[in-house]
C-alpha atoms as a PDB file:
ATOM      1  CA  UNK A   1     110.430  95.027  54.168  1.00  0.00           C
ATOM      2  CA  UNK A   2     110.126  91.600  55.622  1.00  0.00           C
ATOM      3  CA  UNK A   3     110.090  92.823  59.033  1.00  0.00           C
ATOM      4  CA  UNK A   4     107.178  94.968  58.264  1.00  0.00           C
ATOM      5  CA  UNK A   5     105.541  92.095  56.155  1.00  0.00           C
ATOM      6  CA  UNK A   6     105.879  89.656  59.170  1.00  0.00           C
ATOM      7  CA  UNK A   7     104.738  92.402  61.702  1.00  0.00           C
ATOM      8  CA  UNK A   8     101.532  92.954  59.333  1.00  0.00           C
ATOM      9  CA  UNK A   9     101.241  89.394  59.220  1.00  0.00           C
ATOM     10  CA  UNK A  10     101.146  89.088  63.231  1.00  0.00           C
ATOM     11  CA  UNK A  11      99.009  91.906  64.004  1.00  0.00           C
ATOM     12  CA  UNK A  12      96.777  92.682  61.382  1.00  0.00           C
ATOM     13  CA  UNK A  13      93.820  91.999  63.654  1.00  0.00           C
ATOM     14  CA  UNK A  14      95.060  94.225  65.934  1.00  0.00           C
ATOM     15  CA  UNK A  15      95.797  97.062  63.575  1.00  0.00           C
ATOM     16  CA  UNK A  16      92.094  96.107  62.132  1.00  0.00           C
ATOM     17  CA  UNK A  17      90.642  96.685  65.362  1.00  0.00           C
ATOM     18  CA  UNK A  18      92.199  99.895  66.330  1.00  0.00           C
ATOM     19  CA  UNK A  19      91.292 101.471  62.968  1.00  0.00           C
ATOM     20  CA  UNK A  20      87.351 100.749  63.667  1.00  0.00           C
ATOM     21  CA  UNK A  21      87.604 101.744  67.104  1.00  0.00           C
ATOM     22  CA  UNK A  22      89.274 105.187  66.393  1.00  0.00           C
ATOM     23  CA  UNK A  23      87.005 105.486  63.732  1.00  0.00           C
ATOM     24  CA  UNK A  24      83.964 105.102  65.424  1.00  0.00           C
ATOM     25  CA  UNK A  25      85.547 107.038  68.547  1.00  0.00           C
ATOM     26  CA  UNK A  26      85.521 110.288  65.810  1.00  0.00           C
ATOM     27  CA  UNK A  27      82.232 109.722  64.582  1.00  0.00           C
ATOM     28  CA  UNK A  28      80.830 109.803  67.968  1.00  0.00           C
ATOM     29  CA  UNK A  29      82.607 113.030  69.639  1.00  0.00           C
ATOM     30  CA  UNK A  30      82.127 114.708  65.524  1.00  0.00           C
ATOM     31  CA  UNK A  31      78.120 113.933  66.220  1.00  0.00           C
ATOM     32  CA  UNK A  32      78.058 114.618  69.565  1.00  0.00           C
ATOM     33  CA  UNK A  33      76.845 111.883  71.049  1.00  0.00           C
ATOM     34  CA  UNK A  34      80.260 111.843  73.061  1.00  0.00           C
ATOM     35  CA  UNK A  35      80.924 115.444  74.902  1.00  0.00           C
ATOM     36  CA  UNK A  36      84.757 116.210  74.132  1.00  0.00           C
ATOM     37  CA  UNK A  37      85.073 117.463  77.107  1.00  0.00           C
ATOM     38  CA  UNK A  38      85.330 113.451  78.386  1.00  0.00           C
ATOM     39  CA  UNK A  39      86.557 111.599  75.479  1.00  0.00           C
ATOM     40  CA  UNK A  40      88.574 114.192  72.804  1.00  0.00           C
ATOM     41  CA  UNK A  41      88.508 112.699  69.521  1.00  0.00           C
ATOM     42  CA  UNK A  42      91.580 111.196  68.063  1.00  0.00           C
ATOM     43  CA  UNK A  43      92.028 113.760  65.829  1.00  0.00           C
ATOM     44  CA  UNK A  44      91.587 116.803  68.668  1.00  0.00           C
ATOM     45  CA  UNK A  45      94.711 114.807  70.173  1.00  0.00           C
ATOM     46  CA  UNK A  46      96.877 114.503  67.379  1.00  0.00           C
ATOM     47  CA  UNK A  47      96.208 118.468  66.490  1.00  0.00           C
ATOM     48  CA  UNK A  48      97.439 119.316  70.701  1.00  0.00           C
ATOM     49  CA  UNK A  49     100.434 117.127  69.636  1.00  0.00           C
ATOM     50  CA  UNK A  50     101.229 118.817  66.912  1.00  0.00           C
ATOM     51  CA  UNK A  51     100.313 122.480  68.299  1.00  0.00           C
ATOM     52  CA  UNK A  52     102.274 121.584  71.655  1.00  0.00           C
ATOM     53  CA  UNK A  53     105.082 119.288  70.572  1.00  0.00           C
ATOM     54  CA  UNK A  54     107.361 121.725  71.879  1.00  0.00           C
ATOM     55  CA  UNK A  55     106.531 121.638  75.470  1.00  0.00           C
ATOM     56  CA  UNK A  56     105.565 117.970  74.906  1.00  0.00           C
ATOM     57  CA  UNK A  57     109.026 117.155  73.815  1.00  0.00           C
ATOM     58  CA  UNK A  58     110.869 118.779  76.912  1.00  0.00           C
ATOM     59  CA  UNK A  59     107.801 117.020  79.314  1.00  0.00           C
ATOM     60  CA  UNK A  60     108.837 113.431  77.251  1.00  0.00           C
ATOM     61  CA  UNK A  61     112.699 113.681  77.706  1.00  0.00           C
ATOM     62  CA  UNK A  62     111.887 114.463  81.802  1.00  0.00           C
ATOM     63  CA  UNK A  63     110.291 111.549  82.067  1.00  0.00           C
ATOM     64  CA  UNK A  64     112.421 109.226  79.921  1.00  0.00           C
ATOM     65  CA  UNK A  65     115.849 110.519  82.061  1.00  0.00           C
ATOM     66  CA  UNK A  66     113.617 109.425  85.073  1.00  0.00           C
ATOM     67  CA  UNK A  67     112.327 106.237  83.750  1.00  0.00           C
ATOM     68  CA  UNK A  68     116.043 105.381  82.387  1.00  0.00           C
ATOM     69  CA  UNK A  69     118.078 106.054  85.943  1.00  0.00           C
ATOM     70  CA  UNK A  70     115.127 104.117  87.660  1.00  0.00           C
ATOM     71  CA  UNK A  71     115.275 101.009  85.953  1.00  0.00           C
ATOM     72  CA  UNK A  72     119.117 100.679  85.501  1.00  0.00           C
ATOM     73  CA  UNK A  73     119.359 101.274  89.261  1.00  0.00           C
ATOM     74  CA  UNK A  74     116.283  98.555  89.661  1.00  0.00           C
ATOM     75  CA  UNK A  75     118.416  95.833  87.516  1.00  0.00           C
ATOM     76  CA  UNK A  76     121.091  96.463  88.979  1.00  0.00           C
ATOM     77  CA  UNK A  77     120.261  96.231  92.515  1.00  0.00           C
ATOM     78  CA  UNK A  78     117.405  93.403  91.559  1.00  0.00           C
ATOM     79  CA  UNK A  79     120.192  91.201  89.977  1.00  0.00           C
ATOM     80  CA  UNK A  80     122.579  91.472  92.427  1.00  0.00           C
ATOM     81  CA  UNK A  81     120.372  90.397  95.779  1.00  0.00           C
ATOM     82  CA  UNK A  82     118.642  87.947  93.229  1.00  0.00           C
ATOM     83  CA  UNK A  83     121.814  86.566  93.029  1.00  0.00           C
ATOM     84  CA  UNK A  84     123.088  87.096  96.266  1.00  0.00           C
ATOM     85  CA  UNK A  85     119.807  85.261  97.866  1.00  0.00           C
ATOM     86  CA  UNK A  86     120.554  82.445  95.325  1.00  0.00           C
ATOM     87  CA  UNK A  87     124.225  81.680  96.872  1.00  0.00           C
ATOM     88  CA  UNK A  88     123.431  82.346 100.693  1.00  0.00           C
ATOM     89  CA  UNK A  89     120.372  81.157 101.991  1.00  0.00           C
ATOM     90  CA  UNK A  90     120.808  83.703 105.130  1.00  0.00           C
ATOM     91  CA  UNK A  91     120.575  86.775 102.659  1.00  0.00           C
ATOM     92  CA  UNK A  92     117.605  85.044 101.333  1.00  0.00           C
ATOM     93  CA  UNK A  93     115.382  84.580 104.835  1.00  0.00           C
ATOM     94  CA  UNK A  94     116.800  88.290 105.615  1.00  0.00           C
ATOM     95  CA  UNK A  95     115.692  90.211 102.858  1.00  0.00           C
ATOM     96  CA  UNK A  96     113.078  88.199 100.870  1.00  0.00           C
ATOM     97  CA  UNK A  97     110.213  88.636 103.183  1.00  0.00           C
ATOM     98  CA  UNK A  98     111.626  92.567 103.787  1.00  0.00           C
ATOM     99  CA  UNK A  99     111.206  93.013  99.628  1.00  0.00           C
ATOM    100  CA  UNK A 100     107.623  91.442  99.528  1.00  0.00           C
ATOM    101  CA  UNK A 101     106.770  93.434 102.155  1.00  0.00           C
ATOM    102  CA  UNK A 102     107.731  96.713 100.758  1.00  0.00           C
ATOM    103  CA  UNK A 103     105.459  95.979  97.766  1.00  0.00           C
ATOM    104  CA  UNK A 104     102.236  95.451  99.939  1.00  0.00           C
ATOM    105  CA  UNK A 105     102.745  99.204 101.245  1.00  0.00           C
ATOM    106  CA  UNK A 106     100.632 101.476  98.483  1.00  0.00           C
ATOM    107  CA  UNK A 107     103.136 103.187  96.261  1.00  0.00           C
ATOM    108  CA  UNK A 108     101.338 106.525  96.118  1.00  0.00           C
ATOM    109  CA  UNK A 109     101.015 106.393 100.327  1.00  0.00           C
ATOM    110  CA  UNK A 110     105.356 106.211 100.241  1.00  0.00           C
ATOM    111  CA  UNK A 111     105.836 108.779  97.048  1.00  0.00           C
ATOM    112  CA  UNK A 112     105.684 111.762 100.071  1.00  0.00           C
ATOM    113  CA  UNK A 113     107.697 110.574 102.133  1.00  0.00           C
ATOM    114  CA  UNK A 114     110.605 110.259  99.288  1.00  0.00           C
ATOM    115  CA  UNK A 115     109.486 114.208  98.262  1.00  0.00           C
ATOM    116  CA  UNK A 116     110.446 114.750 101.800  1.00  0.00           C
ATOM    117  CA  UNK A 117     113.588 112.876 101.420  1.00  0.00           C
ATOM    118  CA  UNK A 118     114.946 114.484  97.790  1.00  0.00           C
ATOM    119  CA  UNK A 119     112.416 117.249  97.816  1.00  0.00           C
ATOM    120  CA  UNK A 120     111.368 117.605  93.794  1.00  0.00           C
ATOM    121  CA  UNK A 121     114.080 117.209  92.211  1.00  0.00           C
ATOM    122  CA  UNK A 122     114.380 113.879  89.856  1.00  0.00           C
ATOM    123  CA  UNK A 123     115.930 111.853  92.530  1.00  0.00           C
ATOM    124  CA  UNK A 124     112.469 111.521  94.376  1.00  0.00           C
ATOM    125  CA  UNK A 125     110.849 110.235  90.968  1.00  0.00           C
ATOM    126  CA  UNK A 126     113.797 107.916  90.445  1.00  0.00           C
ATOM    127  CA  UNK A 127     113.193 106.488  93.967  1.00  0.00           C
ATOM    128  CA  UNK A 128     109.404 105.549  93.014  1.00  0.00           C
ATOM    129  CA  UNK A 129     110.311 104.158  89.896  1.00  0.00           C
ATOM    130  CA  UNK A 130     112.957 101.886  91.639  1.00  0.00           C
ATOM    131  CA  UNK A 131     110.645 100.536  94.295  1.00  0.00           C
ATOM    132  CA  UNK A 132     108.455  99.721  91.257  1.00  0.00           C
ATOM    133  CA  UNK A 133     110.670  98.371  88.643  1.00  0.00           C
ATOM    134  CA  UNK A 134     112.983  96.507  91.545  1.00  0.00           C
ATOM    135  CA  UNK A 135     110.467  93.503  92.892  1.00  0.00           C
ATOM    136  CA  UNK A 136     109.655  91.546  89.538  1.00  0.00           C
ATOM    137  CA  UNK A 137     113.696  91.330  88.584  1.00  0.00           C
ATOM    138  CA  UNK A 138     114.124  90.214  92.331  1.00  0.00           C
ATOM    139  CA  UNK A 139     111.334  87.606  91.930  1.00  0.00           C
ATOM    140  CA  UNK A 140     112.241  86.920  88.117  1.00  0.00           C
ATOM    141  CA  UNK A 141     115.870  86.276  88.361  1.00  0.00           C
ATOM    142  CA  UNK A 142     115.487  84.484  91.571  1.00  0.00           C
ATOM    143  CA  UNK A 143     113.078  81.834  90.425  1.00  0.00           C
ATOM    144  CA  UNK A 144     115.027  81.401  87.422  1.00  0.00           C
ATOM    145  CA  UNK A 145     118.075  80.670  89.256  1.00  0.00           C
ATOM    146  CA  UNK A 146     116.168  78.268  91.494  1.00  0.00           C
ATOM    147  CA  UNK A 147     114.430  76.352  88.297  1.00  0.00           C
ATOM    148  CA  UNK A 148     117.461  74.948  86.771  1.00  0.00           C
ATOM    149  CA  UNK A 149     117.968  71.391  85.449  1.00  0.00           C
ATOM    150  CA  UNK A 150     119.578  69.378  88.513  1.00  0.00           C
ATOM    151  CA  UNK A 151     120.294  67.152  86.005  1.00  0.00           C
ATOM    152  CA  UNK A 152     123.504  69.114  84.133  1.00  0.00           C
ATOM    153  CA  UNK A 153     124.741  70.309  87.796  1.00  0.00           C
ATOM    154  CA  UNK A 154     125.143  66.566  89.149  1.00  0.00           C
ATOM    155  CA  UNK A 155     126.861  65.976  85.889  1.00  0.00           C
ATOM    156  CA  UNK A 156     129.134  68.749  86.195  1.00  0.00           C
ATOM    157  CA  UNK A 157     129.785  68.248  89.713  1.00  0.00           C
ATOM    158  CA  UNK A 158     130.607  64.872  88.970  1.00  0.00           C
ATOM    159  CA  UNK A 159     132.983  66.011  86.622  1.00  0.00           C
ATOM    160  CA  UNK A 160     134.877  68.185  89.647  1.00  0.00           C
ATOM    161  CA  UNK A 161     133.352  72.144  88.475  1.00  0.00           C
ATOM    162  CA  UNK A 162     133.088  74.519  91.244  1.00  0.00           C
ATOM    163  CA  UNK A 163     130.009  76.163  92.231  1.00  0.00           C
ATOM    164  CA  UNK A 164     131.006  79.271  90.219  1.00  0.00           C
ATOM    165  CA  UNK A 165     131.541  77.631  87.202  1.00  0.00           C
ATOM    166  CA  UNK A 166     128.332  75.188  87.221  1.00  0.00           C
ATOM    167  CA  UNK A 167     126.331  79.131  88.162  1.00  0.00           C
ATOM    168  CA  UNK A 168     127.794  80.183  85.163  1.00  0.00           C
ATOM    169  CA  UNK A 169     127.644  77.348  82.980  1.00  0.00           C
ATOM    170  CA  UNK A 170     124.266  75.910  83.970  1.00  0.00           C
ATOM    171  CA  UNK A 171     122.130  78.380  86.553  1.00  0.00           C
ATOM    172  CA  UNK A 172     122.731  81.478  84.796  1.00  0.00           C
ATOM    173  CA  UNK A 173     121.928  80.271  81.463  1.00  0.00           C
ATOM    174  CA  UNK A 174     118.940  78.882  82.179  1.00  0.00           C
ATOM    175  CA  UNK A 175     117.617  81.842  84.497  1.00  0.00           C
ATOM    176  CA  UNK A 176     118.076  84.125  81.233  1.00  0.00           C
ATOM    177  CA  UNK A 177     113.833  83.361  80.172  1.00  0.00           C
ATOM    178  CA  UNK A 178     112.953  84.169  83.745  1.00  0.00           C
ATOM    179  CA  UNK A 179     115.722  87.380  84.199  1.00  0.00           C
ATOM    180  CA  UNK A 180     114.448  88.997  81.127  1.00  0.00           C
ATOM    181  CA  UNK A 181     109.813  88.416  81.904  1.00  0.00           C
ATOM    182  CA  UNK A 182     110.977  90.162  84.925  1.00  0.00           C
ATOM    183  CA  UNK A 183     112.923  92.574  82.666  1.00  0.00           C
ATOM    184  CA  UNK A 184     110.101  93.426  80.321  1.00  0.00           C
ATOM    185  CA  UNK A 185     107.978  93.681  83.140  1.00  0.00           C
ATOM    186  CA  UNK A 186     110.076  96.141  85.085  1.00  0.00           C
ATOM    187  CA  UNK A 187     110.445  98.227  81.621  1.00  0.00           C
ATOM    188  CA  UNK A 188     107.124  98.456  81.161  1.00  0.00           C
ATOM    189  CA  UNK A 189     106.305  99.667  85.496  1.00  0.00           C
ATOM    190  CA  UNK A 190     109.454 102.223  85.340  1.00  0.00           C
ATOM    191  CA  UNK A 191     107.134 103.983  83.167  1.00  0.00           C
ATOM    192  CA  UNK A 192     104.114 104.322  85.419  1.00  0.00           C
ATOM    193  CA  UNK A 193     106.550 104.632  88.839  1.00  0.00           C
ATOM    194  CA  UNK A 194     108.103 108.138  87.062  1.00  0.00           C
ATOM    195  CA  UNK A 195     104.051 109.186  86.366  1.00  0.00           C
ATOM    196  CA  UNK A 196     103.548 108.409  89.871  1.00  0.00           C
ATOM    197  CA  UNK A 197     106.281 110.556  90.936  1.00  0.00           C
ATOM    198  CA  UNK A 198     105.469 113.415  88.738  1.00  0.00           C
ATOM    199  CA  UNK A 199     101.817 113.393  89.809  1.00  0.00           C
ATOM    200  CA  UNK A 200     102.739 113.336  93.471  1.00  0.00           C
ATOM    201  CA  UNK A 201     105.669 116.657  93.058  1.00  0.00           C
ATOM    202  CA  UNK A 202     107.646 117.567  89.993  1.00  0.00           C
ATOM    203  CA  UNK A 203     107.744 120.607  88.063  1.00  0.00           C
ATOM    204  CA  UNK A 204     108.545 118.800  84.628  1.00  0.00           C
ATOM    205  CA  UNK A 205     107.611 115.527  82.826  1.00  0.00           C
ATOM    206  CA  UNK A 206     104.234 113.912  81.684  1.00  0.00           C
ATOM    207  CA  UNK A 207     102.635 113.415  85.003  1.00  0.00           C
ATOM    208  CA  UNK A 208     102.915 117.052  85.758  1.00  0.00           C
ATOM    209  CA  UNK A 209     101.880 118.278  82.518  1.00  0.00           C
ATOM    210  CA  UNK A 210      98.990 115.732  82.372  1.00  0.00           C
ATOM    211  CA  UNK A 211      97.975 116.702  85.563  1.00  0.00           C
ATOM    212  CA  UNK A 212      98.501 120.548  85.097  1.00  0.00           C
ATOM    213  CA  UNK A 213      96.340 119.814  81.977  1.00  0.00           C
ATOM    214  CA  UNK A 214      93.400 118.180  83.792  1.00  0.00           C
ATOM    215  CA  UNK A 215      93.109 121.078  86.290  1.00  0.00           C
ATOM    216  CA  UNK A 216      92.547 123.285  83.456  1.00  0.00           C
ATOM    217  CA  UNK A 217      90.191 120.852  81.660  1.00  0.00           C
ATOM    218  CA  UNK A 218      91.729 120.427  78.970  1.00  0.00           C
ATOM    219  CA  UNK A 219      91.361 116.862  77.718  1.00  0.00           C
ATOM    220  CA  UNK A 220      93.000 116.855  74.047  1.00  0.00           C
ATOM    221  CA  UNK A 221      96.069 117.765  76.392  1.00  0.00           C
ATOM    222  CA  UNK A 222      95.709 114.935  78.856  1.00  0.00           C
ATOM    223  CA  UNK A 223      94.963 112.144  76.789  1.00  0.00           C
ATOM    224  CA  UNK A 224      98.434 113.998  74.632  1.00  0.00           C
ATOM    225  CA  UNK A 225     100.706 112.788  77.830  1.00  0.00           C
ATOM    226  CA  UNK A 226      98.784 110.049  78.081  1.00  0.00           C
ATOM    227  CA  UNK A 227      99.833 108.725  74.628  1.00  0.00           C
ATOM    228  CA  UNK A 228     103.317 109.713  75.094  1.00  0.00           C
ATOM    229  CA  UNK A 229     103.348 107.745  78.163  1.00  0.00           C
ATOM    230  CA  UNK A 230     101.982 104.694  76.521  1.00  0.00           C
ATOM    231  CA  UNK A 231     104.444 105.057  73.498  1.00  0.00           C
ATOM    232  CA  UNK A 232     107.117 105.714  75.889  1.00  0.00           C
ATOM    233  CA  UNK A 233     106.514 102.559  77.929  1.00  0.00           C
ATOM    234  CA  UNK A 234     105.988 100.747  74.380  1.00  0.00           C
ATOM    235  CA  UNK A 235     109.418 101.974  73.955  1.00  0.00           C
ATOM    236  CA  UNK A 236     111.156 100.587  76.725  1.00  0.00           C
ATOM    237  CA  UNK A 237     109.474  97.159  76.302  1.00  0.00           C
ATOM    238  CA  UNK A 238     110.354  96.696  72.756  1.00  0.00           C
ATOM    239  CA  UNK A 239     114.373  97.584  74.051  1.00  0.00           C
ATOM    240  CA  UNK A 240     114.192  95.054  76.602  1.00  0.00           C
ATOM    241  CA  UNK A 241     112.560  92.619  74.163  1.00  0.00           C
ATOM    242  CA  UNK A 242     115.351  93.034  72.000  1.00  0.00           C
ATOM    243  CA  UNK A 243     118.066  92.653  74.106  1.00  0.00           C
ATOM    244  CA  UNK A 244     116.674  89.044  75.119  1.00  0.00           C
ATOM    245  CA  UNK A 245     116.121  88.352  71.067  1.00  0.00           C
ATOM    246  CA  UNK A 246     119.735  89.447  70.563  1.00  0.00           C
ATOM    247  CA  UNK A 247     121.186  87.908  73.852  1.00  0.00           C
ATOM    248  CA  UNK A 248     119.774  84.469  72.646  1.00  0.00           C
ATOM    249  CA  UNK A 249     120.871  84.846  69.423  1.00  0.00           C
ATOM    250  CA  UNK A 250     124.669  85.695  70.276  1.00  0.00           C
ATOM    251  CA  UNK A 251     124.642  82.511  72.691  1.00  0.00           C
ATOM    252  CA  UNK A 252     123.256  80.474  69.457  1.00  0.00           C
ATOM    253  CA  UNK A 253     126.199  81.455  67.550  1.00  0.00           C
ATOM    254  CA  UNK A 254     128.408  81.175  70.206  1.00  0.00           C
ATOM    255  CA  UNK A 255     126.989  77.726  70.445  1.00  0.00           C
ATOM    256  CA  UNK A 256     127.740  77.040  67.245  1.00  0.00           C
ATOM    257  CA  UNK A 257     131.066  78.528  66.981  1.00  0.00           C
ATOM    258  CA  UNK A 258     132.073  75.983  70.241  1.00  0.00           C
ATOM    259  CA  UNK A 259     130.551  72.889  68.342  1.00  0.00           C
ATOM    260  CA  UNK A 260     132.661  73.661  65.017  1.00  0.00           C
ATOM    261  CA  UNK A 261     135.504  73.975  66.871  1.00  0.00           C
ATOM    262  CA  UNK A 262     135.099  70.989  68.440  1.00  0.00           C
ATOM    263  CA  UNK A 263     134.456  69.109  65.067  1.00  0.00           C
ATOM    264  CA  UNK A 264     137.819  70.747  63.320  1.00  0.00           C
ATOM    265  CA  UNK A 265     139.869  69.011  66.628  1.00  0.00           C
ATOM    266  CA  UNK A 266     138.071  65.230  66.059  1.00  0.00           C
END
């Protein structure tokens, strides 16, 4: 209850907003000063939900397995040269310019050449999604490790740490606020990499069926994925923001835990 109370509290202007606007978005398309055929009202769209939550639901979980393998691979292999470029500088003046590079080539210009690849099966949308989701961890997690206090690793050099333990102690720690923009970023892009995909060649997920849906003309059907793709990215944003609210939170208590110890031997 306090949750929702603080939520309400946060974004009642925005919930405020988005009330009038749907409201006057029905009373326009229910007078007809807005053809349906270009803007469905809100409640044309809910009522295709409804009628085709069925087919939705299979089109929804396509694109989430898609969205899911992308990103994971995209952390993974985004952390690991981030990090990799942070302890060798030769990695870094191999492969940085290569990675900016790749992101000045159009994404829908490379999507055919990866349906040539892995022909349609979900390993050509996973590879758009990657390419998407993969540059702002790169970028993130690199800055962050680069925009640490020089400060605490004098002091801990002074003290005799190795470069491991002053990265783990002091880099890493402090790249955490950068890692996890780039994170919430890359959520949010895995999304609209797996639409790209679908669009491009797929036979399932909510690019195909939105696009399947506009040759038809049916709007109430496209502006259907198109919700479920906004909720869905909504989705993955609110996980990631999570895990950095809990991941801060466990190194506060652990924090705390290490300072009462510390008392109990003085």
């Amino acid at each position: 209850m306090n949750r929702i109370k603080a939520f309400l509290k946060d974004y009642y202007l925005f919930l405020m907003a988005a009330a009038i606007l749907l409201g006057v978005w029905e009373w326009l398309v229910d007078t007809g000063r807005l053809p349906p055929f270009i803007l469905p009202a809100p409640s044309g769209i809910l009522l295709s939900l409804v009628e085709n939550r069925d087919i939705l639901l299979m089109h929804t979980w396509a694109t989430f397995k898609e969205t899911t393998i992308g990103f994971l691979i995209a952390a993974l292999a985004g952390v690991s040269l981030a990090v990799s470029m942070f302890f060798f500088k030769s990695v870094q003046r191999t492969v940085y310019p290569a990675v900016l590079i790749s992101q000045t080539i159009p994404i829908i210009a490379l999507s055919p050449i990866f349906v040539l690849w892995f022909g349609y099966s979900i390993w050509s949308k996973v590879a758009v999604t990657v390419l998407i989701a993969f540059f702002p961890i790169v970028v993130s997690t690199y800055d962050g490790l680069n925009h640490h206090d020089r400060d605490y690793v004098d002091l801990l050099r002074s003290m005799g740490a190795r470069r491991w333990q002053i990265f783990k102690k002091v880099q890493m720690p402090m790249a955490l606020p950068s890692f996890f923009s780039g994170i919430k970023l890359a959520a949010v892009f895995s999304v609209v990499g797996a639409t790209i995909g679908e669009w491009l060649g797929a036979s399932e997920g909510l690019g195909y069926y939105s696009r399947r849906m506009s040759g038809s003309l049916n709007a109430e059907g496209v502006f259907s994925a198109i919700f479920l793709l906004s909720l869905l990215g909504m989705c993955f944003f609110g996980a990631a923001a999570l895990a950095e609210k809990r991941t801060f939170k466990w190194k506060e208590v652990r924090k705390d835990v290490q300072h009462e110890k510390v008392d109990e031997t003085q």
